[in-house]
C-alpha atoms as a PDB file:
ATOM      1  CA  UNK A   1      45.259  22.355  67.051  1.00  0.00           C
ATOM      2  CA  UNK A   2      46.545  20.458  64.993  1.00  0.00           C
ATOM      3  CA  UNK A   3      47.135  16.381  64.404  1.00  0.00           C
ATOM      4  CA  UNK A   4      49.758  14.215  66.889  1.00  0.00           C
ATOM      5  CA  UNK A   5      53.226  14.187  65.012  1.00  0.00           C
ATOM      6  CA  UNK A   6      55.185  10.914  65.863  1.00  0.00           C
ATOM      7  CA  UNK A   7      58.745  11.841  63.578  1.00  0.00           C
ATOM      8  CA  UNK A   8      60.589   9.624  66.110  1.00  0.00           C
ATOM      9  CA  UNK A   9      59.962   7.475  69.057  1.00  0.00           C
ATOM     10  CA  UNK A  10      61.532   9.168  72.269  1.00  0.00           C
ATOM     11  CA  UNK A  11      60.992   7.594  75.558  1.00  0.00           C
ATOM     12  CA  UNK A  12      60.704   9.956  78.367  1.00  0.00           C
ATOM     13  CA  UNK A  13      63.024  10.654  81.283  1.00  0.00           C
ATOM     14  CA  UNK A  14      62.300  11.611  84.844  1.00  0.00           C
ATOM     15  CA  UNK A  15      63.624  14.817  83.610  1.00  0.00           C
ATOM     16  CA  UNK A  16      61.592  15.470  80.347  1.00  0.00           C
ATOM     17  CA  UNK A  17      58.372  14.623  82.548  1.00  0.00           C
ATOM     18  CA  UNK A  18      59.036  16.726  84.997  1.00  0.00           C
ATOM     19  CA  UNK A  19      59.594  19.542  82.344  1.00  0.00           C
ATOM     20  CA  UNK A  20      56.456  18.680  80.674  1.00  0.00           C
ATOM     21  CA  UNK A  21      54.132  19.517  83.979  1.00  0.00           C
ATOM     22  CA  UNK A  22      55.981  22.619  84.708  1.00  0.00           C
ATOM     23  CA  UNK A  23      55.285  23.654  80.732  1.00  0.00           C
ATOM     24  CA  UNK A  24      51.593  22.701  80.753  1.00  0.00           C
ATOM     25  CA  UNK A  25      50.633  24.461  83.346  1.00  0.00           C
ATOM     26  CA  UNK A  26      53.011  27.375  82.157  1.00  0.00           C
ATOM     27  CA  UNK A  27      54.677  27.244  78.970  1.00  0.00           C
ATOM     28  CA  UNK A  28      55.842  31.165  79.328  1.00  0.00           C
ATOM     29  CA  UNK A  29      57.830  29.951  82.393  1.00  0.00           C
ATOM     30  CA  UNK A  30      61.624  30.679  82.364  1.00  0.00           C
ATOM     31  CA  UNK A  31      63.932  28.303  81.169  1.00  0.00           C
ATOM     32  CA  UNK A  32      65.704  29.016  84.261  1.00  0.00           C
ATOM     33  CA  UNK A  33      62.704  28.691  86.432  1.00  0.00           C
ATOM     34  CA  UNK A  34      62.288  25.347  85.016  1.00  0.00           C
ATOM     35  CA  UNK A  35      65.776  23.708  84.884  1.00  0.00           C
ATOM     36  CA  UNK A  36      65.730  25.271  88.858  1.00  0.00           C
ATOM     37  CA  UNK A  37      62.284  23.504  89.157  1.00  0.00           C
ATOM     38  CA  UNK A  38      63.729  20.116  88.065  1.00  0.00           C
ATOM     39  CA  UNK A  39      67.492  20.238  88.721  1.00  0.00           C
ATOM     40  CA  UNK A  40      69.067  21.161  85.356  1.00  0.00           C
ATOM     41  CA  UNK A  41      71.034  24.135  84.068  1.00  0.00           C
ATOM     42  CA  UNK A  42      68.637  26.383  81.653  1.00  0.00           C
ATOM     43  CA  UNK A  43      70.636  25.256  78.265  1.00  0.00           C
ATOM     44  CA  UNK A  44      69.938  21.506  79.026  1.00  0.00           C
ATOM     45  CA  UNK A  45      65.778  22.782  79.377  1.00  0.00           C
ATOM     46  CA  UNK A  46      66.527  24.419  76.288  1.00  0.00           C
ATOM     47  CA  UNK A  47      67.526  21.175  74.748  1.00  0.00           C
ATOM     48  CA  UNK A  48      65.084  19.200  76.005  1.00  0.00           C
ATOM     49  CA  UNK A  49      62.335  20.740  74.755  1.00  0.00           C
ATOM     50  CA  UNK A  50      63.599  21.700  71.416  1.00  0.00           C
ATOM     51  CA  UNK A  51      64.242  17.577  71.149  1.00  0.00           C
ATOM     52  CA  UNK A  52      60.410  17.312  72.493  1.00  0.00           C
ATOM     53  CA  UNK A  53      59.220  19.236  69.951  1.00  0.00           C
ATOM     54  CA  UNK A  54      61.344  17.914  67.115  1.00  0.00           C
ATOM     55  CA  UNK A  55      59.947  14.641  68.061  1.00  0.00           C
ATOM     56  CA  UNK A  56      56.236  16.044  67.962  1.00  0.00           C
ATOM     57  CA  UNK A  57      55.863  15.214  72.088  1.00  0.00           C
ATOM     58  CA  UNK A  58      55.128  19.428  71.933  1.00  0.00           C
ATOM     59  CA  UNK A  59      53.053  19.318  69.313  1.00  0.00           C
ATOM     60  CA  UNK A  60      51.860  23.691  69.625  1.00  0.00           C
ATOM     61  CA  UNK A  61      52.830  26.137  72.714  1.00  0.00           C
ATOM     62  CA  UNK A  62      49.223  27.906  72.874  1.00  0.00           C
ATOM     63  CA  UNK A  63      46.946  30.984  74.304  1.00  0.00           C
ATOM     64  CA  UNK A  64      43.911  29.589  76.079  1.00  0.00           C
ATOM     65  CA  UNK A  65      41.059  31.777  76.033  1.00  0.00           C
ATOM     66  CA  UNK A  66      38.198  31.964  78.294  1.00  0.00           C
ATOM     67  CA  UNK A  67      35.313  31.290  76.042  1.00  0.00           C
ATOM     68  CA  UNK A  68      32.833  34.182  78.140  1.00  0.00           C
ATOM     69  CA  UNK A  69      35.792  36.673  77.682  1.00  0.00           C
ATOM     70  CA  UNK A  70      35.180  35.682  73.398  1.00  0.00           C
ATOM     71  CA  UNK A  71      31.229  35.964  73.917  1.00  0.00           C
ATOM     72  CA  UNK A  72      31.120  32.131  73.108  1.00  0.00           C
ATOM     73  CA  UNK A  73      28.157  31.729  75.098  1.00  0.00           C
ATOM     74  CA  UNK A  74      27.405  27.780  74.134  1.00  0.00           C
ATOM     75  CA  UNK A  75      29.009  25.103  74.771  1.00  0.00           C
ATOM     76  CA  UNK A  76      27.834  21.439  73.974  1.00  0.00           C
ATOM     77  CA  UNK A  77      28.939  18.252  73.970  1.00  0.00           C
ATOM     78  CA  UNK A  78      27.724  16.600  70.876  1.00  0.00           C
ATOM     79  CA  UNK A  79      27.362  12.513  70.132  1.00  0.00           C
ATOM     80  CA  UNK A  80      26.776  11.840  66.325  1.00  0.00           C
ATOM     81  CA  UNK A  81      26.417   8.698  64.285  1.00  0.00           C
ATOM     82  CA  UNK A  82      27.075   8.128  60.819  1.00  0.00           C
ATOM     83  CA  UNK A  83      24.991   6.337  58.643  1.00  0.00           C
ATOM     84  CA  UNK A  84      28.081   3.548  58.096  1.00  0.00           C
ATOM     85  CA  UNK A  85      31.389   3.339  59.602  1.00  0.00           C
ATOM     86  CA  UNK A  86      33.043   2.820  55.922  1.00  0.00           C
ATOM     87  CA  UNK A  87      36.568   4.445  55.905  1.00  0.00           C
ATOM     88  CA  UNK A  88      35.591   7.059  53.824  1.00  0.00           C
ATOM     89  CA  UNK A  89      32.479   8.161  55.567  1.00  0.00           C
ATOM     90  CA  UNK A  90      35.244   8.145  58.865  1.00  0.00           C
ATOM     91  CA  UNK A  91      37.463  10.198  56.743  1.00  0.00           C
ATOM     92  CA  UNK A  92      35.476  12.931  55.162  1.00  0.00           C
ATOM     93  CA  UNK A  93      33.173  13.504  58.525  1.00  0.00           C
ATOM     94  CA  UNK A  94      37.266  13.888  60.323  1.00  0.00           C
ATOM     95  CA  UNK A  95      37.790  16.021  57.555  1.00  0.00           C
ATOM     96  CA  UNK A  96      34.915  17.947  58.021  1.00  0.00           C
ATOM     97  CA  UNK A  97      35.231  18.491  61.921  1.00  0.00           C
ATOM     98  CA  UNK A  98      38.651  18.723  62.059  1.00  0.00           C
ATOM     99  CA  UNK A  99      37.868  22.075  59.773  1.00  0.00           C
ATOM    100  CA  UNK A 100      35.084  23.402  61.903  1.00  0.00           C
ATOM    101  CA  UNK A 101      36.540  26.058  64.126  1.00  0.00           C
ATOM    102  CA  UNK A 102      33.646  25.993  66.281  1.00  0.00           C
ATOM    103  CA  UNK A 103      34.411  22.375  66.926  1.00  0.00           C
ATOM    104  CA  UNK A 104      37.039  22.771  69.866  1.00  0.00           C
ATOM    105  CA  UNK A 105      37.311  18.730  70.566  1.00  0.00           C
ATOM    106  CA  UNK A 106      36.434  15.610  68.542  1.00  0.00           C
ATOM    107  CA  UNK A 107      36.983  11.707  69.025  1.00  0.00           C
ATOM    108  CA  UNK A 108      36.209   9.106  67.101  1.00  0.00           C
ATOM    109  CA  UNK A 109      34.118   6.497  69.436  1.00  0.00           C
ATOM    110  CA  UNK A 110      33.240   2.943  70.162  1.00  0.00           C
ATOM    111  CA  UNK A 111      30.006   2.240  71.895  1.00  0.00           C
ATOM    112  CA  UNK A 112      26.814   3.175  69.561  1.00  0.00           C
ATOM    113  CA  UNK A 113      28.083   6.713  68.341  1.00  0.00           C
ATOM    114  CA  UNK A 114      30.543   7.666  65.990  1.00  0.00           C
ATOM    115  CA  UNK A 115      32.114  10.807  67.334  1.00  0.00           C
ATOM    116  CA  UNK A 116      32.099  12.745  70.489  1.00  0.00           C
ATOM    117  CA  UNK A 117      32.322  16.714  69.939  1.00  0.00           C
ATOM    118  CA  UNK A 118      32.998  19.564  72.070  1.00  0.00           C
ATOM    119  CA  UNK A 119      31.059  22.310  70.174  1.00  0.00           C
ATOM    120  CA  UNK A 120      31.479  26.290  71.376  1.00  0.00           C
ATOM    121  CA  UNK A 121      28.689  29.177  69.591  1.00  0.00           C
ATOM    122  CA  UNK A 122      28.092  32.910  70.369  1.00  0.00           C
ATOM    123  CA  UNK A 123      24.855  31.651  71.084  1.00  0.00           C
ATOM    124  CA  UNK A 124      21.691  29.513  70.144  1.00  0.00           C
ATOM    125  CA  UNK A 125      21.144  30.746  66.622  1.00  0.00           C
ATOM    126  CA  UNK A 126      25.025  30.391  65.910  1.00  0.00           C
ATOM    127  CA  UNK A 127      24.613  26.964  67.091  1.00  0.00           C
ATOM    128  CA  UNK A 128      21.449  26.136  65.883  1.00  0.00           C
ATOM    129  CA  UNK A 129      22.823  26.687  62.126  1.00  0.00           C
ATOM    130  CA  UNK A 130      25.649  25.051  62.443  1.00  0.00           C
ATOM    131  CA  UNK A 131      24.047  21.854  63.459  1.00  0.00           C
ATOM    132  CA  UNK A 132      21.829  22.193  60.301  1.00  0.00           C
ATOM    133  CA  UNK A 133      25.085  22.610  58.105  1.00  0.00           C
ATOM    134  CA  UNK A 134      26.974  20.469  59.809  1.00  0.00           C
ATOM    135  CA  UNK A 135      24.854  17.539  60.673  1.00  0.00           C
ATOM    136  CA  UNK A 136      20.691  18.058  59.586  1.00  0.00           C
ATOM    137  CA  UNK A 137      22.288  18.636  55.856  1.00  0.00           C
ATOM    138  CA  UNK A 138      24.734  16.305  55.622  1.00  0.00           C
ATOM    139  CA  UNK A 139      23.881  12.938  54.566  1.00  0.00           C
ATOM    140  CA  UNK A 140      26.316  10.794  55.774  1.00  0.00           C
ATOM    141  CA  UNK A 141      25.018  11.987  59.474  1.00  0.00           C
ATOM    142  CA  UNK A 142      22.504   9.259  60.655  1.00  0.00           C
ATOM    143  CA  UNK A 143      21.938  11.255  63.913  1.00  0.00           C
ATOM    144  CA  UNK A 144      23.186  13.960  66.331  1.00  0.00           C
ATOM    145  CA  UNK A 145      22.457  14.546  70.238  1.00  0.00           C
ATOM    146  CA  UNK A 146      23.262  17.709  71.932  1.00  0.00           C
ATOM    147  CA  UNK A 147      23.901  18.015  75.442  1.00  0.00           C
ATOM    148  CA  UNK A 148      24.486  21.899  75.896  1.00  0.00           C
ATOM    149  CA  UNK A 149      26.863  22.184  79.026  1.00  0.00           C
ATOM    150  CA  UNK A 150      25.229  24.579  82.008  1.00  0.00           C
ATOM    151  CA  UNK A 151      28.639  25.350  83.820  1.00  0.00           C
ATOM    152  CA  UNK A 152      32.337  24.828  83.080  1.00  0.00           C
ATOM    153  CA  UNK A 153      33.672  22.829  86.244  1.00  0.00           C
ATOM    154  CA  UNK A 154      36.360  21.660  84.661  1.00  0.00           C
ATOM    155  CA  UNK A 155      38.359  22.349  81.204  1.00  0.00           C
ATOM    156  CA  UNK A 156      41.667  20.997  81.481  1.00  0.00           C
ATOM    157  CA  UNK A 157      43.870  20.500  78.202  1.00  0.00           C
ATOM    158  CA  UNK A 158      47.323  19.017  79.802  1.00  0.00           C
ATOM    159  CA  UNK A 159      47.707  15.144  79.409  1.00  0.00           C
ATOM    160  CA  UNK A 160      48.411  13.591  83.161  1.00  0.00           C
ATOM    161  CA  UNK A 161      52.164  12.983  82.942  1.00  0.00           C
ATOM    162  CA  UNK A 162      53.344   9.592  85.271  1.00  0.00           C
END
């Protein structure tokens, strides 16, 4: 995925919100369906989103894959801390995860880490080398902590919309 585009502040309507749900948990639903959904013809759903996504509130329309249906066995959640919070130790380990395919989340953290990862692997030895490339052999990592998940309860991607 890629970064948050802001081209244009937009506030959102009753309308747009309501289009937003319907399109997160469905964005291969009808135009029609929609604008019947939330009260508006299918050419002003049309319009709304198009505006959305000019105005980077869409910011990709997405497949979500299971991860056992892609063999990705591992998943684990991943706190690391760099040796110095300096901007450019920030910026090249962003850089770095942000180009890490295996890396399906990442934040940048308060509270005694640095980042917070979401790591998926087709299993141990996948995931045991990429640890050593991405944090054993990298010197700007101070230290790493793995917390390999047991079950997926819960995986949502949508952001709650008011």
């Amino acid at each position: 995925m890629s970064r948050p585009v802001h081209r244009s502040p937009r506030a959102l309507d009753s309308f747009d919100k309501a289009i937003l749900r319907l399109v997160q948990r469905d964005n291969k639903m009808p135009q029609r369906a929609i604008g019947e959904a939330v009260n508006l013809s299918a050419a002003a759903v049309q319009r709304r989103i198009a505006a959305m996504e000019a105005a980077g509130i869409i910011r990709a329309n997405v497949a979500l894959i299971d991860p056992a249906a892609a063999a990705l066995t591992i998943t684990s959640i991943v706190e690391v801390r760099l040796i110095d919070e300096h901007a450019a130790t920030v910026a090249a380990a962003k850089a770095l995860f942000r180009a890490t395919p295996e890396i399906q989340q990442c934040y940048y953290v308060t509270g005694g880490i640095s980042f917070a990862l979401v790591i998926v692997t087709i299993d141990m030895p996948a995931y045991e080398a990429l640890t050593r490339r991405l944090f054993v052999e990298n010197p700007a990592i101070e230290s790493f902590r793995s917390l390999i998940a047991l079950d997926r309860v819960k995986a949502e991607t949508g952001v709650i919309i008011p």
